[in-house]
C-alpha atoms as a PDB file:
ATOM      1  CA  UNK A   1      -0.381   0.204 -11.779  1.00  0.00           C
ATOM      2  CA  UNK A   2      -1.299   1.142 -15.330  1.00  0.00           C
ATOM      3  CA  UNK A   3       1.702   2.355 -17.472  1.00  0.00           C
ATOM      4  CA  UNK A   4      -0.837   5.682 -18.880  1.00  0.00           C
ATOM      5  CA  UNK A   5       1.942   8.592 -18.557  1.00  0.00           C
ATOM      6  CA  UNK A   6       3.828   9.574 -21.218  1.00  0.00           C
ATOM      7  CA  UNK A   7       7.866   9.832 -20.799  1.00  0.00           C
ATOM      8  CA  UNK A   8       9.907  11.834 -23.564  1.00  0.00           C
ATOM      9  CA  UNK A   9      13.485  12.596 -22.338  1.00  0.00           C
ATOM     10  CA  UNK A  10      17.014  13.172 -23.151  1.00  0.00           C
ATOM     11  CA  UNK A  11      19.998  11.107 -21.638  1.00  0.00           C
ATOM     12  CA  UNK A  12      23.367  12.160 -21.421  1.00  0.00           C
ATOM     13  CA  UNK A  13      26.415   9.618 -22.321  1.00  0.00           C
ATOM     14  CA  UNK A  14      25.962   8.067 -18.798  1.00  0.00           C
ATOM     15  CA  UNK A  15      22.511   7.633 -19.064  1.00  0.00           C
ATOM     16  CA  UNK A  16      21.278  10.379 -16.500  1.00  0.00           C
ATOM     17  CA  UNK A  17      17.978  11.836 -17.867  1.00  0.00           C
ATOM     18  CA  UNK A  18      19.146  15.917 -18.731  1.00  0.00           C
ATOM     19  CA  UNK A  19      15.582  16.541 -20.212  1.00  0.00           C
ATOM     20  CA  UNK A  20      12.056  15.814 -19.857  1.00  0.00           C
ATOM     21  CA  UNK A  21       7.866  15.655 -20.276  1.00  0.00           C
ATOM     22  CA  UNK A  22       6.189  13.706 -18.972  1.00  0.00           C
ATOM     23  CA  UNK A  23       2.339  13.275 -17.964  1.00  0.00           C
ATOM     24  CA  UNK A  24      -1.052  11.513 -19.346  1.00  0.00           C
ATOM     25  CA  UNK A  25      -2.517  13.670 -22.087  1.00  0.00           C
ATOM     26  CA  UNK A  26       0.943  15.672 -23.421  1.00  0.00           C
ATOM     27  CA  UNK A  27       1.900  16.615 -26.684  1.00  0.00           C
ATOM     28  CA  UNK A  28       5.929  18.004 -26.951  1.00  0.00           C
ATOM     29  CA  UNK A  29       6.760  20.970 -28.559  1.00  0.00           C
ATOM     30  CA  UNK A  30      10.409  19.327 -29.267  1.00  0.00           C
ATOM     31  CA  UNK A  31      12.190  16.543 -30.072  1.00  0.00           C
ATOM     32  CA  UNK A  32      13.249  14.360 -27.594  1.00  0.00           C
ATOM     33  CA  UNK A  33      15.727  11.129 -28.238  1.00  0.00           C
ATOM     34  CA  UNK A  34      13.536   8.732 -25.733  1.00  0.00           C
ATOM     35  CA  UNK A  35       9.833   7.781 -25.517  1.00  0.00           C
ATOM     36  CA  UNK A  36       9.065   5.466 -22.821  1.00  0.00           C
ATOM     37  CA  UNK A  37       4.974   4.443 -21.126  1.00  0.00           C
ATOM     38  CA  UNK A  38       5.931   4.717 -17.288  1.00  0.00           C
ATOM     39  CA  UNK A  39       2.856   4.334 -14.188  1.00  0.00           C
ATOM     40  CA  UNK A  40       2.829   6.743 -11.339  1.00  0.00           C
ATOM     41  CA  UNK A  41       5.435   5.639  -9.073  1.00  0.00           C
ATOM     42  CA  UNK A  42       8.677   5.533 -11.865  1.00  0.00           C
ATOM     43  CA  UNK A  43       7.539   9.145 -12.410  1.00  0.00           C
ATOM     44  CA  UNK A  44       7.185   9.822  -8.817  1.00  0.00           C
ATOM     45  CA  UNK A  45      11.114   8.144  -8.629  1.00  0.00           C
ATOM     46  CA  UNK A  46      12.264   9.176 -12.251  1.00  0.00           C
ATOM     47  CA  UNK A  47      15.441  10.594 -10.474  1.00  0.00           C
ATOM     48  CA  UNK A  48      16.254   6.714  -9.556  1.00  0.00           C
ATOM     49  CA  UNK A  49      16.073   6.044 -13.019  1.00  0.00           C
ATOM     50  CA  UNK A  50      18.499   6.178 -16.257  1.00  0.00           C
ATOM     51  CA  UNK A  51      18.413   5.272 -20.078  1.00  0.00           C
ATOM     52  CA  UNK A  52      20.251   2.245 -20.766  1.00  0.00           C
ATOM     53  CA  UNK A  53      20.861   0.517 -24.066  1.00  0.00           C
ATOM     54  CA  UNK A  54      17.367   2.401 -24.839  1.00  0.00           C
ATOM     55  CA  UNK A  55      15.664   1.315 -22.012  1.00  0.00           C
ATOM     56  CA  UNK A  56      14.432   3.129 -18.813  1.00  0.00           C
ATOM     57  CA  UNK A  57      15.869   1.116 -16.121  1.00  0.00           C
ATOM     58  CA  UNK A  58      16.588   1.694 -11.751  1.00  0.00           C
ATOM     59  CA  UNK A  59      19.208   2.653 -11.085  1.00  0.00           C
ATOM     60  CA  UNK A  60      20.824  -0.219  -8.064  1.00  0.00           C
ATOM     61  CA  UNK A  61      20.739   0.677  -4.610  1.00  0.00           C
ATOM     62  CA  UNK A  62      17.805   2.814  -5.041  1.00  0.00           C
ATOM     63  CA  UNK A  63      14.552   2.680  -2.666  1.00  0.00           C
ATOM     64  CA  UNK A  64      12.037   3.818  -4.685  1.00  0.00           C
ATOM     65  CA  UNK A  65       9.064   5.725  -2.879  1.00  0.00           C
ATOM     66  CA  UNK A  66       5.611   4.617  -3.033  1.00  0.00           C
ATOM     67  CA  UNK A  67       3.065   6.118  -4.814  1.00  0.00           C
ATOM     68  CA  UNK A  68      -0.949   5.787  -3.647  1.00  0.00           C
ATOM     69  CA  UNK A  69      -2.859   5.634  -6.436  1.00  0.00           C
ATOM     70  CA  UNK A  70      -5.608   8.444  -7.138  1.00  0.00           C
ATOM     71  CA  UNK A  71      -8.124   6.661  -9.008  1.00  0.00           C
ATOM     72  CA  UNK A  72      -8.612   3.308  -7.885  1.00  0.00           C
ATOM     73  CA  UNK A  73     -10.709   0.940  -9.127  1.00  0.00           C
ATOM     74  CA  UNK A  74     -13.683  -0.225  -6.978  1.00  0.00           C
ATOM     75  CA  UNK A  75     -11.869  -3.934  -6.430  1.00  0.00           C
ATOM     76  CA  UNK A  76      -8.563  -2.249  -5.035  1.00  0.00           C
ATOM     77  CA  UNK A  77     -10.962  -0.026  -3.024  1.00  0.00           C
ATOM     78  CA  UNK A  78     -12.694  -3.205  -1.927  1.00  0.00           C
ATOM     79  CA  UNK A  79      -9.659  -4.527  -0.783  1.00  0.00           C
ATOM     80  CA  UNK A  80      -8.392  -1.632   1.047  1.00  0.00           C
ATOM     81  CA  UNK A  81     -11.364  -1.608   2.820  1.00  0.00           C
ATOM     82  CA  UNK A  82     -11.312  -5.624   3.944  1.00  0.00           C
ATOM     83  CA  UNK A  83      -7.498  -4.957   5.218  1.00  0.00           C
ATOM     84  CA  UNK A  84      -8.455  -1.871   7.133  1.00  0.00           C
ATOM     85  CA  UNK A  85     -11.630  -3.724   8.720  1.00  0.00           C
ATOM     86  CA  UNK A  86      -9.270  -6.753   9.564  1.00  0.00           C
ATOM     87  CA  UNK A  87      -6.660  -4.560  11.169  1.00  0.00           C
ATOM     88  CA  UNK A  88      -9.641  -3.286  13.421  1.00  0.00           C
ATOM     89  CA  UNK A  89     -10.805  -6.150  13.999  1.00  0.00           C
ATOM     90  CA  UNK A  90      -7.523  -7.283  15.853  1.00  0.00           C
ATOM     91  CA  UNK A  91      -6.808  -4.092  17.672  1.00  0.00           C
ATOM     92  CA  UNK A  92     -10.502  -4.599  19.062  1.00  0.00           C
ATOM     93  CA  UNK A  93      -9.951  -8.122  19.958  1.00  0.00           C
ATOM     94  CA  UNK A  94      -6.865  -7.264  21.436  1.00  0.00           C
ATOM     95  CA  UNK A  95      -8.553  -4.257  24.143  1.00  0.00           C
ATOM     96  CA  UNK A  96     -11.446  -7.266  24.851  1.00  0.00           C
ATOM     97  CA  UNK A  97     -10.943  -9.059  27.464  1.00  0.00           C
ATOM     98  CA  UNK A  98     -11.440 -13.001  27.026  1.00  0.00           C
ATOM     99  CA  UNK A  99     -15.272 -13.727  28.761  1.00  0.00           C
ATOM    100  CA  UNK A 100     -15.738 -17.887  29.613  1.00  0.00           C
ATOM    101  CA  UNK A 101     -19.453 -18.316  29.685  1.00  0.00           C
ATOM    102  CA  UNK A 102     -21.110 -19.318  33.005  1.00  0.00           C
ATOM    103  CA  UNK A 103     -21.572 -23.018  32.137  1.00  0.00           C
ATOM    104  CA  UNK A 104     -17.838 -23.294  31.873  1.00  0.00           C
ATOM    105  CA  UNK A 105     -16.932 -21.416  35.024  1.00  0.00           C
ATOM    106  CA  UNK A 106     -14.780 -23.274  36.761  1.00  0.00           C
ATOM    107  CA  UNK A 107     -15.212 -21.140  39.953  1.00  0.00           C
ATOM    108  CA  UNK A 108     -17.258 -22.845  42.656  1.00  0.00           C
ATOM    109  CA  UNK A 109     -20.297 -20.894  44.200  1.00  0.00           C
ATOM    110  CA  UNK A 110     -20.411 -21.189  47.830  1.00  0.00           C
ATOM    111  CA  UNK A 111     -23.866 -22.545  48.705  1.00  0.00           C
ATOM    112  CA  UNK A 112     -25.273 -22.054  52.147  1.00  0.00           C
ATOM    113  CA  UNK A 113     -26.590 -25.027  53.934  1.00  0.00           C
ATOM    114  CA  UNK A 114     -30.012 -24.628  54.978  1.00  0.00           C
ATOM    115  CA  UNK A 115     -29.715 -24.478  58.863  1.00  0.00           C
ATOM    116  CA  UNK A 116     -32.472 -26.384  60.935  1.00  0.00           C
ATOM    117  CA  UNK A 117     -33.708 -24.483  63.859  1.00  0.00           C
ATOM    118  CA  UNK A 118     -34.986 -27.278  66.239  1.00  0.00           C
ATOM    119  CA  UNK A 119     -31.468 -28.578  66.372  1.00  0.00           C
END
């Protein structure tokens, strides 16, 4: 994901975030002490986050949650689209029953001996 959104934010002496803006196209109206270039899903998670030695960094133990993004481009649509086909592709194969082809039956066909009436 593209880092495009804007983070300014305050930190307390533990490094919990107290204050923030954040987004693509802001401008503050204040002064914040941290400026940081974040992508969708640490903004989606910021509350798993904290400022340390002037960094933004996750805080451990923390799952963060995943994030689709809105705008993708037309090769991660591409690829969306082949893993979606594949996946139907095997739930298809897997409600179609295996067919053998006649030349490979195995299965016999009874044939009926012509029966000679004079006999």
């Amino acid at each position: 994901m593209d880092k495009n959104i804007s983070l300014y934010c305050d930190a307390d002496e533990t490094g919990r975030i107290t204050r923030m803006l954040s987004g693509e196209r802001i401008i503050p109206v204040s002064q914040y002490r941290y400026f940081f270039k974040i992508d969708r899903k640490q903004e989606a998670n910021l509350d798993k986050y904290r400022v340390e030695n002037g960094e933004l960094v996750q805080i451990e133990g923390t799952t963060l949650i995943e994030v689709e993004n809105p705008n993708p481009s037309t090769e991660e649509q591409l690829a969306e689209l082949k893993k979606k086909f594949a996946e139907m592709e095997k739930a298809l194969s897997a409600l179609t029953p295996p067919t053998v082809p006649a030349e490979e039956s195995t299965e016999e066909t009874p044939v009926e001996e012509p029966t000679n009436p004079t006999e």
